[in-house]
N, C-alpha and C. Protein backbone atom coordinates (compact mmCIF):
# COMPACT_ATOMS: atom_id res chain seq x y z
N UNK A 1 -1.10 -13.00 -187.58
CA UNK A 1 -1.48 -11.61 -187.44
C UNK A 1 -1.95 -11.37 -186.00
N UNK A 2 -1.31 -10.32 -185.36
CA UNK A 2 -2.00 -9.96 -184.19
C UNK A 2 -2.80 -9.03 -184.02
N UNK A 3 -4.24 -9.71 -183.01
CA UNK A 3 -5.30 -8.65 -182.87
C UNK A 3 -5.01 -7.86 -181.89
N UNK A 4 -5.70 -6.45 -182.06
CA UNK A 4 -5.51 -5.24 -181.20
C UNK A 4 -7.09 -5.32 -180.86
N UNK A 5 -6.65 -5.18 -179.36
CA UNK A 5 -8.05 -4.72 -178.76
C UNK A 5 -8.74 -3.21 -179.33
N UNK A 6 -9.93 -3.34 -179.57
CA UNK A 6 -10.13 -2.06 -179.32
C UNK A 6 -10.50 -1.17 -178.53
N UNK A 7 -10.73 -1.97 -177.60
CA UNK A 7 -11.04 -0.60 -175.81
C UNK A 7 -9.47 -0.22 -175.83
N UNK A 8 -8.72 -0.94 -175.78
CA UNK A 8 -7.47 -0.15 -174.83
C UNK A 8 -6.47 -0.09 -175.81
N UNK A 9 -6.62 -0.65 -177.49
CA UNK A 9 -5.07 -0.25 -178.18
C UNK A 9 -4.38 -1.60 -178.22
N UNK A 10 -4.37 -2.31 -176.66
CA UNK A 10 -2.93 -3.56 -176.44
C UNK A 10 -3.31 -4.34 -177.78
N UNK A 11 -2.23 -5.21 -177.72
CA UNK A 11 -2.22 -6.67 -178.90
C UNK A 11 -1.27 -7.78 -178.14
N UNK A 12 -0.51 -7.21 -177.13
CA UNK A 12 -0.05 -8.29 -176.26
C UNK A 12 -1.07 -9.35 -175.30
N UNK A 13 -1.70 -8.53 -175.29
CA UNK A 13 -2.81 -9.78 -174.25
C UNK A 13 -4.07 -10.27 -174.78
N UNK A 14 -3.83 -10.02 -175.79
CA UNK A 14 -5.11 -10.46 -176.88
C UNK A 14 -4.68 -12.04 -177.18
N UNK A 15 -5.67 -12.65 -176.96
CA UNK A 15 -6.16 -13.99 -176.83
C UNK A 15 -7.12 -14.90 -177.62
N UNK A 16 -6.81 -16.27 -178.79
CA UNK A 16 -8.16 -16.90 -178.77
C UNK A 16 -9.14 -16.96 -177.39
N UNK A 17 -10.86 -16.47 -177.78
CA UNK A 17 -11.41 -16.70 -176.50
C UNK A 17 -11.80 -18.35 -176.19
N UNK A 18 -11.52 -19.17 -176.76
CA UNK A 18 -11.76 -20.19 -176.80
C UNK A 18 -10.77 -21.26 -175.88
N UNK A 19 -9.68 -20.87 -176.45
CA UNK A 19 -8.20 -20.87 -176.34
C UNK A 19 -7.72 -20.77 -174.66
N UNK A 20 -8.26 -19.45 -173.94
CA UNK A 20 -8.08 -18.79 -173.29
C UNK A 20 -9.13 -19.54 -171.87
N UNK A 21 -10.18 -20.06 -172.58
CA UNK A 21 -11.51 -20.18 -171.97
C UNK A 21 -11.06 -22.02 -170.98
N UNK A 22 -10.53 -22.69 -172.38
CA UNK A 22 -9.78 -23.88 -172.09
C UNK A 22 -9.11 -23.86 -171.12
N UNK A 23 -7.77 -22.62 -171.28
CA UNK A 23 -6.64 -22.62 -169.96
C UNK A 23 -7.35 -22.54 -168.74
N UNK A 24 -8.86 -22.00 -168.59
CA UNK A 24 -9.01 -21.74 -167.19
C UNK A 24 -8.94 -22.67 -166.21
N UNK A 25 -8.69 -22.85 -164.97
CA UNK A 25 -9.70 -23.78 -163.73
C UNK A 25 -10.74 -23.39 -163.92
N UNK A 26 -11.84 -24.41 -163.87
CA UNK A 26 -13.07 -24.56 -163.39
C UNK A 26 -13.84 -23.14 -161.54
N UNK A 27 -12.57 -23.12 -161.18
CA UNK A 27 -13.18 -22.33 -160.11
C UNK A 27 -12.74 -20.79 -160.40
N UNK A 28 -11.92 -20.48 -161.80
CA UNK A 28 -11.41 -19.49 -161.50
C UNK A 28 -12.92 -18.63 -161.96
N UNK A 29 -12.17 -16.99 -161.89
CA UNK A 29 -13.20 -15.91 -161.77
C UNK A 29 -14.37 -15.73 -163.27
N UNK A 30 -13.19 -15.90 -164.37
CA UNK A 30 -14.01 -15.50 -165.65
C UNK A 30 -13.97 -16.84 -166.13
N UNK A 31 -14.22 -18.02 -165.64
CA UNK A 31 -14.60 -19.35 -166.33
C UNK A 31 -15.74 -19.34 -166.70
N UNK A 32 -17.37 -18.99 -165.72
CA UNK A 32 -18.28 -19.20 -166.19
C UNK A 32 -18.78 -17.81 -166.85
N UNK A 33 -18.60 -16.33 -166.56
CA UNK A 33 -19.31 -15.32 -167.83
C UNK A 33 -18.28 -15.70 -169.14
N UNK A 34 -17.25 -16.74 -169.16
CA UNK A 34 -16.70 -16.88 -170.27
C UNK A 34 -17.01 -18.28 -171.30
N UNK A 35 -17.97 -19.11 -170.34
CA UNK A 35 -18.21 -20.17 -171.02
C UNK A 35 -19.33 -20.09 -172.48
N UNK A 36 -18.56 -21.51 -173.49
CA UNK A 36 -19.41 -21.52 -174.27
C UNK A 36 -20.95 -21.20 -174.33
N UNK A 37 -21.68 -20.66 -174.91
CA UNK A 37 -23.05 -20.52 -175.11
C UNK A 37 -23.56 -22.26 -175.10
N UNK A 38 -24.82 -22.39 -174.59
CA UNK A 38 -24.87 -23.64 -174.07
C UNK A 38 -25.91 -23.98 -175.86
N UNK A 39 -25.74 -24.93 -176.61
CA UNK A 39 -26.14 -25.31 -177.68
C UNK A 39 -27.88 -25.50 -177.03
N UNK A 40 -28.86 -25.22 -178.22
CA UNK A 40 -30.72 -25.32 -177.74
C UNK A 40 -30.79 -26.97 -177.62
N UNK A 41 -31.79 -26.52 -176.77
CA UNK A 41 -32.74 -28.08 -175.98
C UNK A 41 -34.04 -27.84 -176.66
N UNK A 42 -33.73 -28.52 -178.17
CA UNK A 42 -35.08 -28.69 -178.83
C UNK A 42 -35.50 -30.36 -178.78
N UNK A 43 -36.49 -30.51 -178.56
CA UNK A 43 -37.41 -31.76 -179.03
C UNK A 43 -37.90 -31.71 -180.30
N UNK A 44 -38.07 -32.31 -181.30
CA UNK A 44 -38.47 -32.13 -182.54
C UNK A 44 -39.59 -33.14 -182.36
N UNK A 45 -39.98 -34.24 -181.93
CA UNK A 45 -40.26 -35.14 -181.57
C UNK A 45 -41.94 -34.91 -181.34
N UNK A 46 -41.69 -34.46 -179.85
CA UNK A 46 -43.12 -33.55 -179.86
C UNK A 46 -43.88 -32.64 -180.30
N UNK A 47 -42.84 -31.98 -181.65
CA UNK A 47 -44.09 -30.99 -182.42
C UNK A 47 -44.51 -32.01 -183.76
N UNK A 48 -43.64 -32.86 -184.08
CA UNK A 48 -43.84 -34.35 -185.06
C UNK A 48 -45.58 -34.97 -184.95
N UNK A 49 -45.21 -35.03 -183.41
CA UNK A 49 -46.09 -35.95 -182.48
C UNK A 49 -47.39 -34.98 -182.28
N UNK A 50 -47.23 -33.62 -182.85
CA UNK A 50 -48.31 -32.94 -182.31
C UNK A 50 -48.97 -32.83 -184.07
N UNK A 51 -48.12 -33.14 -184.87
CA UNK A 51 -48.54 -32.64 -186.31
C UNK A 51 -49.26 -33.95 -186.82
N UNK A 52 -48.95 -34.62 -186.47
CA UNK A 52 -49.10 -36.19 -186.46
C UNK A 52 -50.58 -36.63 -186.38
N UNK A 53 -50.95 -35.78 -184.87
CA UNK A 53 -51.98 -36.19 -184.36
C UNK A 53 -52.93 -35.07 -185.36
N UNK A 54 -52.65 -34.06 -185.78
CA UNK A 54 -53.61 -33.28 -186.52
C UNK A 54 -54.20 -33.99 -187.93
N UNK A 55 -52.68 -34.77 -188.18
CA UNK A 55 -52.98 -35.17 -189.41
C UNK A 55 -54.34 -36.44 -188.97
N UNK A 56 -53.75 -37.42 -188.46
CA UNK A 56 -54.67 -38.47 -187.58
C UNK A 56 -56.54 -38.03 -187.57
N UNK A 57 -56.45 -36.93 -187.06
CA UNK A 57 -57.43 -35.70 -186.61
C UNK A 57 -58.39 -35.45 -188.04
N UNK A 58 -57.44 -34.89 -188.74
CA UNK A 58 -58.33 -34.84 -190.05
C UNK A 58 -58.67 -35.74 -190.82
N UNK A 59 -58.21 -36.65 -190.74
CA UNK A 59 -58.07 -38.22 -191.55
C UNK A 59 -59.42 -38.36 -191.09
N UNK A 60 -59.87 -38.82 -189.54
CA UNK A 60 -61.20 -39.35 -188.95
C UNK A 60 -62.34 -38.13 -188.56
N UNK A 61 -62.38 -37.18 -189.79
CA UNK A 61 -63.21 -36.11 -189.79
C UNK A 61 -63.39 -35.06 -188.63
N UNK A 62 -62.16 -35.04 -187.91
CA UNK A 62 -62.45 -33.80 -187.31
C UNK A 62 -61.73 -32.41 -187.90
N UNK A 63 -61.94 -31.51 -188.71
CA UNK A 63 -61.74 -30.96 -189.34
C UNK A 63 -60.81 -29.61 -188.91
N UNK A 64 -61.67 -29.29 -187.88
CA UNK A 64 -60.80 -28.12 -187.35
C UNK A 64 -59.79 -28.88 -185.94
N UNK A 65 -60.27 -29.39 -185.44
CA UNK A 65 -58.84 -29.86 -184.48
C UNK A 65 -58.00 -30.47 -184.69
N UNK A 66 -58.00 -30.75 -186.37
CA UNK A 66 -56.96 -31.39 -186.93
C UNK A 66 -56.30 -30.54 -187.35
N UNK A 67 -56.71 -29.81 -187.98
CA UNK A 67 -55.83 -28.04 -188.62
C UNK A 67 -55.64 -27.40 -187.51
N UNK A 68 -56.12 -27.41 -186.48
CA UNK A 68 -55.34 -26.49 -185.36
C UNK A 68 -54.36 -27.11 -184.61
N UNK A 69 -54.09 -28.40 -184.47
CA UNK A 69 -53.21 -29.48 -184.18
C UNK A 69 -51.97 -29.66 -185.30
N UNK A 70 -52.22 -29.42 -186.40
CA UNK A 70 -51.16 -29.59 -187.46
C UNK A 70 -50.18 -28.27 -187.70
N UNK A 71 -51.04 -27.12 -187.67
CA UNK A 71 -50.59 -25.82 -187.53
C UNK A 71 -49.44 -25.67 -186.31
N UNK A 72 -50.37 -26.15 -185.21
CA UNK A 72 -49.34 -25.82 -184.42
C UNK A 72 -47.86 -26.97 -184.36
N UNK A 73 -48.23 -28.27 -184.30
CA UNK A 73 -47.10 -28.72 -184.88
C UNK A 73 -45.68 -28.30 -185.63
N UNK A 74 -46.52 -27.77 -186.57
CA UNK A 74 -45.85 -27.32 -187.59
C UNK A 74 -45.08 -25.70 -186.92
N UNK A 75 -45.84 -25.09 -186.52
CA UNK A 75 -45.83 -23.57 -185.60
C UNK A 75 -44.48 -24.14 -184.92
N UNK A 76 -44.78 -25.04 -184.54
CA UNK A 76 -43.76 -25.41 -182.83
C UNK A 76 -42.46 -26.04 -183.37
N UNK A 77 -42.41 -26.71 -184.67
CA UNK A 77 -41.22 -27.04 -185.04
C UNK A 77 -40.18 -25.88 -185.76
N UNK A 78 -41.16 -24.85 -186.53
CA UNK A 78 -40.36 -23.65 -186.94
C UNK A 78 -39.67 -23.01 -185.78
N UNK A 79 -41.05 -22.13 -184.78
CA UNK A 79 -40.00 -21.63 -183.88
C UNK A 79 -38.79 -22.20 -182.87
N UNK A 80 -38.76 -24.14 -182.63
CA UNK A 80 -37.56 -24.66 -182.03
C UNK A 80 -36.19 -24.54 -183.31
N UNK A 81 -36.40 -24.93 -184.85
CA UNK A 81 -35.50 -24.84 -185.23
C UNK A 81 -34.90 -23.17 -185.44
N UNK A 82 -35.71 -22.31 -185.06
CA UNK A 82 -35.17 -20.68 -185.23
C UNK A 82 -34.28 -20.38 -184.14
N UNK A 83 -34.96 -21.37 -182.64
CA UNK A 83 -34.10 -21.53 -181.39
C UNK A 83 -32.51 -22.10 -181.66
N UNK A 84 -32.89 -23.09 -182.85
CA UNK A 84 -31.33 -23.96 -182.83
C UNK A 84 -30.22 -22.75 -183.44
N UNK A 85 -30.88 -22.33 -184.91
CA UNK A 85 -30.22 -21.22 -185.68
C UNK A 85 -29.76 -20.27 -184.52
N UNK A 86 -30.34 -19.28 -183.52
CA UNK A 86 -29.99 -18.52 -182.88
C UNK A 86 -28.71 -18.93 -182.26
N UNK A 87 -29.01 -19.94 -181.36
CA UNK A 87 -27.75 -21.00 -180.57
C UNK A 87 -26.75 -21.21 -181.39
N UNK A 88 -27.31 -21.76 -182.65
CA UNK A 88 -26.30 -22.08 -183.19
C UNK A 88 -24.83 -20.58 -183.53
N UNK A 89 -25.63 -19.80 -183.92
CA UNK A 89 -24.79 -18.14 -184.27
C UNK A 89 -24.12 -18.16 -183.07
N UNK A 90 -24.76 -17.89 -182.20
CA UNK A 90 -23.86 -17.66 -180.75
C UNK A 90 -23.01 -18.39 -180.33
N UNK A 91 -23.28 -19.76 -180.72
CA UNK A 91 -21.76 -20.53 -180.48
C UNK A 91 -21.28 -20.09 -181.36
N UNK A 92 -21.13 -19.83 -182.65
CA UNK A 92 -20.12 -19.37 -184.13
C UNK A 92 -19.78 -18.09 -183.31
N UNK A 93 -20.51 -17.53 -182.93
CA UNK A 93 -19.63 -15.88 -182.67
C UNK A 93 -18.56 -16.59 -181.16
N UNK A 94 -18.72 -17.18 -180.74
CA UNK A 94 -18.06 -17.34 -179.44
C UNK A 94 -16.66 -18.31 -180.12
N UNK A 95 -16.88 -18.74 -180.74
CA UNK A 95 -15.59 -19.60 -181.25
C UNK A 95 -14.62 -19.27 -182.21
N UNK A 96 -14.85 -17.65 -182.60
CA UNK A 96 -13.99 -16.52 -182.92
C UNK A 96 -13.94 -15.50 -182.26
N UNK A 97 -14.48 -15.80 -181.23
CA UNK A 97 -14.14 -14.14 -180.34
C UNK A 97 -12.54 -14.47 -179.90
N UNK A 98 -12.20 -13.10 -179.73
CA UNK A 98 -11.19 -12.77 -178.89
C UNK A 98 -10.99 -12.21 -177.30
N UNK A 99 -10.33 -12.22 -176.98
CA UNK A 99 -10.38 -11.62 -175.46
C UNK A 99 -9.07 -10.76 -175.18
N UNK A 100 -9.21 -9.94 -174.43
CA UNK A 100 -8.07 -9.10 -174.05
C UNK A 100 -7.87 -9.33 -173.00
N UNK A 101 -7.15 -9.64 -172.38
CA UNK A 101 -6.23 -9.42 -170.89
C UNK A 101 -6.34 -8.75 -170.10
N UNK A 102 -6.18 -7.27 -171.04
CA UNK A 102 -5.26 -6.32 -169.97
C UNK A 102 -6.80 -5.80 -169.74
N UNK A 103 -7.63 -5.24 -170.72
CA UNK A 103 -9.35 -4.78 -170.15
C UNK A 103 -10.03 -5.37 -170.28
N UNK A 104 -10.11 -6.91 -169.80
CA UNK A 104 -11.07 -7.65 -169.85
C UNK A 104 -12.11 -7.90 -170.97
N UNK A 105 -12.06 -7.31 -172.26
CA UNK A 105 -12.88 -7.26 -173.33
C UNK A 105 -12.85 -8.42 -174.22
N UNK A 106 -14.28 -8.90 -174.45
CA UNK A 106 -14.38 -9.53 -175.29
C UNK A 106 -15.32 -9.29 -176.98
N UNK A 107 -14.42 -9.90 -177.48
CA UNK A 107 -14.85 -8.93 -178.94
C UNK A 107 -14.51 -9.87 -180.41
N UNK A 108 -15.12 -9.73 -181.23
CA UNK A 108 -15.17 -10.45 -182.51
C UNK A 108 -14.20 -9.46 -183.85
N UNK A 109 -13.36 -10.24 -183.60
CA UNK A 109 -12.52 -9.94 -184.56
C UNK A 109 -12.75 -9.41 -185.70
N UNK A 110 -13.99 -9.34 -186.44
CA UNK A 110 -14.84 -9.23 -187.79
C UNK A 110 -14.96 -8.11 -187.54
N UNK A 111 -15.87 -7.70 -186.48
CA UNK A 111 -16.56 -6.09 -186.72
C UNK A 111 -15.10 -5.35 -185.89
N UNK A 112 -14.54 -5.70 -185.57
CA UNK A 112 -13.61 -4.88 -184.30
C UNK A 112 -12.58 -4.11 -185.34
């Protein structure tokens, strides 16, 4: 099935953007506003290491710097894995987009 842009109508220069992204050189013009979304730089490690120590914390009776140490742990591992989910969508939308040729548009086949 061929996609039709919708800025301009064409279906001849409509392109996997993925596809399209591959053929480039490295130096050409739309290689990098066309590159993959770069996947998140989470550490899980250090909010582990921070929950860890709360737990540690409360174990040897310090009561509140152990709950404010565990919280945030815990705080810091939700919002990195919400970082991954986000990243993660944006690569999914980028690995069905399409691209047009002739007006430079890039666009997701789903809503288009």
């Amino acid at each position: 099935m061929a996609h039709v842009c919708p800025r301009c109508g064409e279906s001849h220069q409509v392109r996997d953007l993925p596809g399209y992204w591959r053929s480039l050189a490295p130096g050409a013009a739309d290689y990098e506003p066309l590159r993959q979304p770069a996947a998140a730089e989470v550490q899980y490690l250090w909010a582990l290491g921070v929950a860890a120590l709360g737990v540690v914390l409360l174990v040897t009776g310090a009561v509140v710097p152990g709950l404010l140490a565990l919280a945030g742990g815990v705080g810091w591992g939700v919002v990195m894995s919400r970082q991954v989910a986000v990243a993660d969508a944006a690569r999914e939308a980028w690995e069905r987009a399409m691209w047009c040729g002739h007006c430079s548009l890039r666009f997701d086949p789903k809503t288009a």
